[in-house]
C-alpha atoms as a PDB file:
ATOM      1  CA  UNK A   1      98.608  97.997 114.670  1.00  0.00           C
ATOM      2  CA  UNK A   2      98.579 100.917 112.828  1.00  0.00           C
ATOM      3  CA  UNK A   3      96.718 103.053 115.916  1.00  0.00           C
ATOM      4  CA  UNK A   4      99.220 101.697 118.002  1.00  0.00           C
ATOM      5  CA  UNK A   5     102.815 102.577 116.031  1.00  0.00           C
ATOM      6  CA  UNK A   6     100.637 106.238 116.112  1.00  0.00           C
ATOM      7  CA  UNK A   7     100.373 106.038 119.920  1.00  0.00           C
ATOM      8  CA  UNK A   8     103.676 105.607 120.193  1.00  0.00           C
ATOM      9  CA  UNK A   9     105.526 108.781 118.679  1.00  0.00           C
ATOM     10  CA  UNK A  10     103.644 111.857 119.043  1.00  0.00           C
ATOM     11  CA  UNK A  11     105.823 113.936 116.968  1.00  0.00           C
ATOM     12  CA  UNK A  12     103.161 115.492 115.064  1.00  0.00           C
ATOM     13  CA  UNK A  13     106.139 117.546 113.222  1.00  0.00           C
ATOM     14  CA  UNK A  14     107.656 115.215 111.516  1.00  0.00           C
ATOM     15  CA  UNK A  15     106.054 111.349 111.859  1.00  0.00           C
ATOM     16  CA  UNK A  16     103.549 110.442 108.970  1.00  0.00           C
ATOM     17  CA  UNK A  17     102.479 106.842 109.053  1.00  0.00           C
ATOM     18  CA  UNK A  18     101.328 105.115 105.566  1.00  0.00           C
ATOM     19  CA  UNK A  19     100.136 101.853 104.633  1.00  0.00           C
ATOM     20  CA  UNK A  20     100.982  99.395 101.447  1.00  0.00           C
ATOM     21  CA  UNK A  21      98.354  96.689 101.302  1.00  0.00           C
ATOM     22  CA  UNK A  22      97.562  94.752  98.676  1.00  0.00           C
ATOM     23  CA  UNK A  23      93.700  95.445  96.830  1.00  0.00           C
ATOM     24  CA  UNK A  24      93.619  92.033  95.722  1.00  0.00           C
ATOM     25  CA  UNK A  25      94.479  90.116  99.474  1.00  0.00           C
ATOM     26  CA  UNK A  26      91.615  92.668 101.360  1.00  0.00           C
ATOM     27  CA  UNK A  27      89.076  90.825 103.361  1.00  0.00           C
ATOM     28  CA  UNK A  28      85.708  91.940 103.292  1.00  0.00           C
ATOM     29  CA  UNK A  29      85.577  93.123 106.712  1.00  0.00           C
ATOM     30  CA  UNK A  30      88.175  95.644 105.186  1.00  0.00           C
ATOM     31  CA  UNK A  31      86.610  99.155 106.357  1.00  0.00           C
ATOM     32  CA  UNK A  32      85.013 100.405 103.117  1.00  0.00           C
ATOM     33  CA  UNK A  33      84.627  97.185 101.107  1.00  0.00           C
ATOM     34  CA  UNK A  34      81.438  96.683 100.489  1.00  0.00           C
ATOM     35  CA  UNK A  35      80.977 100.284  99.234  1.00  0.00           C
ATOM     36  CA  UNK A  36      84.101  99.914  97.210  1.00  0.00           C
ATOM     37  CA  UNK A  37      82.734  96.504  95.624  1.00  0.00           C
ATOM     38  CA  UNK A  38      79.791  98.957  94.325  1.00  0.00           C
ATOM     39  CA  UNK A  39      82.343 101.269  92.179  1.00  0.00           C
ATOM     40  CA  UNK A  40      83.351 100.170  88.635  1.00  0.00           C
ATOM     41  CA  UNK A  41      86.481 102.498  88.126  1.00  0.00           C
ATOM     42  CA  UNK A  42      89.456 100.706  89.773  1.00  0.00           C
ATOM     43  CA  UNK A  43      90.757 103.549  90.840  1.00  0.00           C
ATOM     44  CA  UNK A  44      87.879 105.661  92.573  1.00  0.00           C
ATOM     45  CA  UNK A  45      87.358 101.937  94.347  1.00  0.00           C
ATOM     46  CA  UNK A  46      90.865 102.456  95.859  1.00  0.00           C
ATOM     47  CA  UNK A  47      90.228 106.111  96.961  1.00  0.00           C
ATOM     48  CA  UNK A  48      86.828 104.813  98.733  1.00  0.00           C
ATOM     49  CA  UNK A  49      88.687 102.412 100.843  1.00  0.00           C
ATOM     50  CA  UNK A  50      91.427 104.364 101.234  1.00  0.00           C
ATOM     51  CA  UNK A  51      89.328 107.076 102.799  1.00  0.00           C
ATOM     52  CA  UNK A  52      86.927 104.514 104.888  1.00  0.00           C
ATOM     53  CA  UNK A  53      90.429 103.706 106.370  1.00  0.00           C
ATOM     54  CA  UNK A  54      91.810 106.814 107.248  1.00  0.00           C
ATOM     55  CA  UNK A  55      88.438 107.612 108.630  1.00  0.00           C
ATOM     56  CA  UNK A  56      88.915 104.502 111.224  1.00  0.00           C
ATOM     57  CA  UNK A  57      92.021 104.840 112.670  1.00  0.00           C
ATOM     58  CA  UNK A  58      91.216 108.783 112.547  1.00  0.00           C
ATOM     59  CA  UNK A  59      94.917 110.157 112.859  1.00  0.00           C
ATOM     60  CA  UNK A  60      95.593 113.292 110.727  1.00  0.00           C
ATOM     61  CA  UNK A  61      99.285 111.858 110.194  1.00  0.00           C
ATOM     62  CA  UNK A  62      98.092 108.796 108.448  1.00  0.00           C
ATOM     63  CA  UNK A  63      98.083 108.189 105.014  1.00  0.00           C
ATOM     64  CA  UNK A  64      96.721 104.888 103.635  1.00  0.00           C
ATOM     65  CA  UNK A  65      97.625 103.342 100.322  1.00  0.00           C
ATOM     66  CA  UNK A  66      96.247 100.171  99.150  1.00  0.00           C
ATOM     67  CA  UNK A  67      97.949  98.808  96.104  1.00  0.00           C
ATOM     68  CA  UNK A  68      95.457  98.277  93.274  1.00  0.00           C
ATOM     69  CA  UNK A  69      97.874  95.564  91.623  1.00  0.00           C
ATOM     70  CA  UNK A  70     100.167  92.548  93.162  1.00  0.00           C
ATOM     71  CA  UNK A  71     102.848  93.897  94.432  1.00  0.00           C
ATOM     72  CA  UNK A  72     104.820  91.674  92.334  1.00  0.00           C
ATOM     73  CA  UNK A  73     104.065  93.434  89.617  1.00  0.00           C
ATOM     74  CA  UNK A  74     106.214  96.441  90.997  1.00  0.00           C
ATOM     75  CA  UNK A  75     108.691  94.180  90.449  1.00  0.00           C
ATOM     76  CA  UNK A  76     108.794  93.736  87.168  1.00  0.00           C
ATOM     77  CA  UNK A  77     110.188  97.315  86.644  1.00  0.00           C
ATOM     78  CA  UNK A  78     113.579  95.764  88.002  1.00  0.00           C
ATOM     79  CA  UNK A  79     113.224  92.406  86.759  1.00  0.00           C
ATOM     80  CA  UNK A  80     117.465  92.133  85.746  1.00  0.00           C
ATOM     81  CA  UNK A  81     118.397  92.790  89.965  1.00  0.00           C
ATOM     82  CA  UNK A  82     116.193  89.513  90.175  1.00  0.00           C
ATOM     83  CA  UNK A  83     119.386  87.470  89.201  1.00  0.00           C
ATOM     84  CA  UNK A  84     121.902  89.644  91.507  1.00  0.00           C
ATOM     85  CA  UNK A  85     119.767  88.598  94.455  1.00  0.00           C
ATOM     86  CA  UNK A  86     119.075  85.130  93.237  1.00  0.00           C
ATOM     87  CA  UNK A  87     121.981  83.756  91.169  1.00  0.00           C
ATOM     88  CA  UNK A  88     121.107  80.862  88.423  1.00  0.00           C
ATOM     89  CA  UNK A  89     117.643  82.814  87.238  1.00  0.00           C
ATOM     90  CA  UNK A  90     119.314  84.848  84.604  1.00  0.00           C
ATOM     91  CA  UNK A  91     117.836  82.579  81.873  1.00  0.00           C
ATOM     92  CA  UNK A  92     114.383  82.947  83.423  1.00  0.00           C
ATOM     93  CA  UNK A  93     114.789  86.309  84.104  1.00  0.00           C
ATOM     94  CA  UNK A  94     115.455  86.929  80.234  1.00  0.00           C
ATOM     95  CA  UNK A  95     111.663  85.283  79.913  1.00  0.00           C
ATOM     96  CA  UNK A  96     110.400  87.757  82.067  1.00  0.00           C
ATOM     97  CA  UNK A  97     111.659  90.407  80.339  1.00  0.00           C
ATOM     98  CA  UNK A  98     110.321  89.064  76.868  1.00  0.00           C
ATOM     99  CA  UNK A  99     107.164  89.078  79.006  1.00  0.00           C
ATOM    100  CA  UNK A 100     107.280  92.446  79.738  1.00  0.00           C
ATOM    101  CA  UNK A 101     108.224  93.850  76.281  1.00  0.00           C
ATOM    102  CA  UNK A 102     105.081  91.666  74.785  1.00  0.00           C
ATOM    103  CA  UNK A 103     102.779  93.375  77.277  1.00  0.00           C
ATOM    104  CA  UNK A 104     103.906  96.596  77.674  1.00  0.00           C
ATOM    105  CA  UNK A 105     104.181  97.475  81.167  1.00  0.00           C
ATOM    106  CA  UNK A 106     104.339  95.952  84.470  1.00  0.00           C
ATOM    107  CA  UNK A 107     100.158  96.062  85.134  1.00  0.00           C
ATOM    108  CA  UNK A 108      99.082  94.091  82.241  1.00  0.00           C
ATOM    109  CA  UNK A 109     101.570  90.886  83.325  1.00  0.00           C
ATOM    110  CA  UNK A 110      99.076  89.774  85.575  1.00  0.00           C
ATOM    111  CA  UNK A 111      96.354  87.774  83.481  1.00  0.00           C
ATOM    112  CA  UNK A 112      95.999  84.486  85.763  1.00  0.00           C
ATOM    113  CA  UNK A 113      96.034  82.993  88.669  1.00  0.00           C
ATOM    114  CA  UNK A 114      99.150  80.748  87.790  1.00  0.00           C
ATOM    115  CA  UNK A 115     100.580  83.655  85.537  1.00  0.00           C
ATOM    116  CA  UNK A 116     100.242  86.214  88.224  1.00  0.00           C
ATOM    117  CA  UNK A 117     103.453  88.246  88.844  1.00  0.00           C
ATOM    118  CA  UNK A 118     104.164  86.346  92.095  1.00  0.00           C
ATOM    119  CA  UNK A 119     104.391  83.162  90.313  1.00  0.00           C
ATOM    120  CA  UNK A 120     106.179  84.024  87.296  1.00  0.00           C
ATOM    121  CA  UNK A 121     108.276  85.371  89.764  1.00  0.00           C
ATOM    122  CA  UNK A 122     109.204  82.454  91.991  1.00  0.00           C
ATOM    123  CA  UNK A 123     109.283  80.002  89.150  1.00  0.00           C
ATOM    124  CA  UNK A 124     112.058  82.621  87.649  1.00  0.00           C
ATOM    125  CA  UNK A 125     113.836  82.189  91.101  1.00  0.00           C
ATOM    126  CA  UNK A 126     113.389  78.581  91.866  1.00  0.00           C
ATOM    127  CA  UNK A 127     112.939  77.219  88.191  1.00  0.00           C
ATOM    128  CA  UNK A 128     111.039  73.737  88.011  1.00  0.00           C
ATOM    129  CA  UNK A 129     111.827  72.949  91.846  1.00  0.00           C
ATOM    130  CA  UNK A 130     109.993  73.597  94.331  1.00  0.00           C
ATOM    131  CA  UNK A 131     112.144  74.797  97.375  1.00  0.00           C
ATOM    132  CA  UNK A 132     110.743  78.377  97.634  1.00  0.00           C
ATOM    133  CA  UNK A 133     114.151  79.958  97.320  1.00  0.00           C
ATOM    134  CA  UNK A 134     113.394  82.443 100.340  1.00  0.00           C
ATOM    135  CA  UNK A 135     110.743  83.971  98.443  1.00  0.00           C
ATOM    136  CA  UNK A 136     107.754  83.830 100.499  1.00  0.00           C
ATOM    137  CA  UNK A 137     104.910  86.607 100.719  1.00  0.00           C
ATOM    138  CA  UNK A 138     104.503  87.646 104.447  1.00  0.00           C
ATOM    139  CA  UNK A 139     100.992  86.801 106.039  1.00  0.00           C
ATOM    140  CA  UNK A 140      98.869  89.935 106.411  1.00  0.00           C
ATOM    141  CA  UNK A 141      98.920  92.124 108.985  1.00  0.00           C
ATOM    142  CA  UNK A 142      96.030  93.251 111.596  1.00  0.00           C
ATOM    143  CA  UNK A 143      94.751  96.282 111.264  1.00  0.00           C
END
C-alpha cells in the first residue's frame, strides 16, 4: 500500500509519506521483527523496525513510525472531548480521569488486557452495554 500511494505522486518537493502502526498489533512477518524481539530497550526495538521498514519499501520520502503504546492511550491526553463526541459518558469519563491522575501519565494506563486503554475506553463510551457505540478499531492494513 504504502509503495503504491508513493507511486502515485512523484512530487519529491513536497510529498513525505509516514506510517502510524501499532507495536503491539505487528505480525511477525513484520520486516524487522525477529531482530527487534532480540532488543530489550523498548525504544531501540522501535527504531530497528522502523528502519527494517524504511529499508523495504526503499523510498527516501518515507518515514515510518510504529507506535510503541495502544493508540488508545494517546487518548487519554484528551479524555474530557470523550463526552462531546459521545454524550452520556461524562460520569465514566470522570473515572478515567481519576485513572489518569493515579498513574501519572497516559503510558502507564495500560496494565491488562481488560484494562487496556481501548477498553477502558469503550466501556467509558458504551457503559455496561454492549452496542459498540461506533467505536471500533479498524482492521490492519497491508503493507
Amino acid at each position: 500500500m504504502v509503495r503504491r500511494l508513493t507511486k502515485q505522486d512523484n512530487d519529491y518537493e513536497r510529498n513525505l509519506f509516514t506510517t502510524m502502526f501499532d507495536f503491539y498489533a505487528l505480525p511477525d512477518d513484520f520486516p524487522g521483527f525477529a531482530e527487534a524481539t532480540t532488543v530489550y530497550d523498548s525504544y531501540i526495538r522501535m527504531k530497528v523496525l522502523e528502519k527494517s521498514f524504511s529499508e523495504t519499501i526503499g523510498e527516501k520520502r518515507f518515514i515510518p513510525y510504529i507506535q510503541l503504546y495502544e493508540f488508545e492511550t494517546l487518548l487519554f491526553c484528551g479524555i474530557t472531548h470523550l463526552s462531546k463526541l459521545y454524550p452520556g459518558c461524562e460520569k465514566r469519563s470522570e473515572q478515567l480521569t481519576k485513572i489518569l491522575q493515579k498513574v501519572g501519565y497516559p503510558k502507564l494506563v495500560d496494565n491488562g488486557s481488560m484494562t487496556a486503554p481501548s477498553k477502558r475506553i469503550i466501556k467509558a463510551i458504551e457503559g455496561e452495554k454492549k452496542t459498540y457505540y461506533n467505536y471500533n478499531k479498524p482492521p490492519q492494513a497491508n503493507l
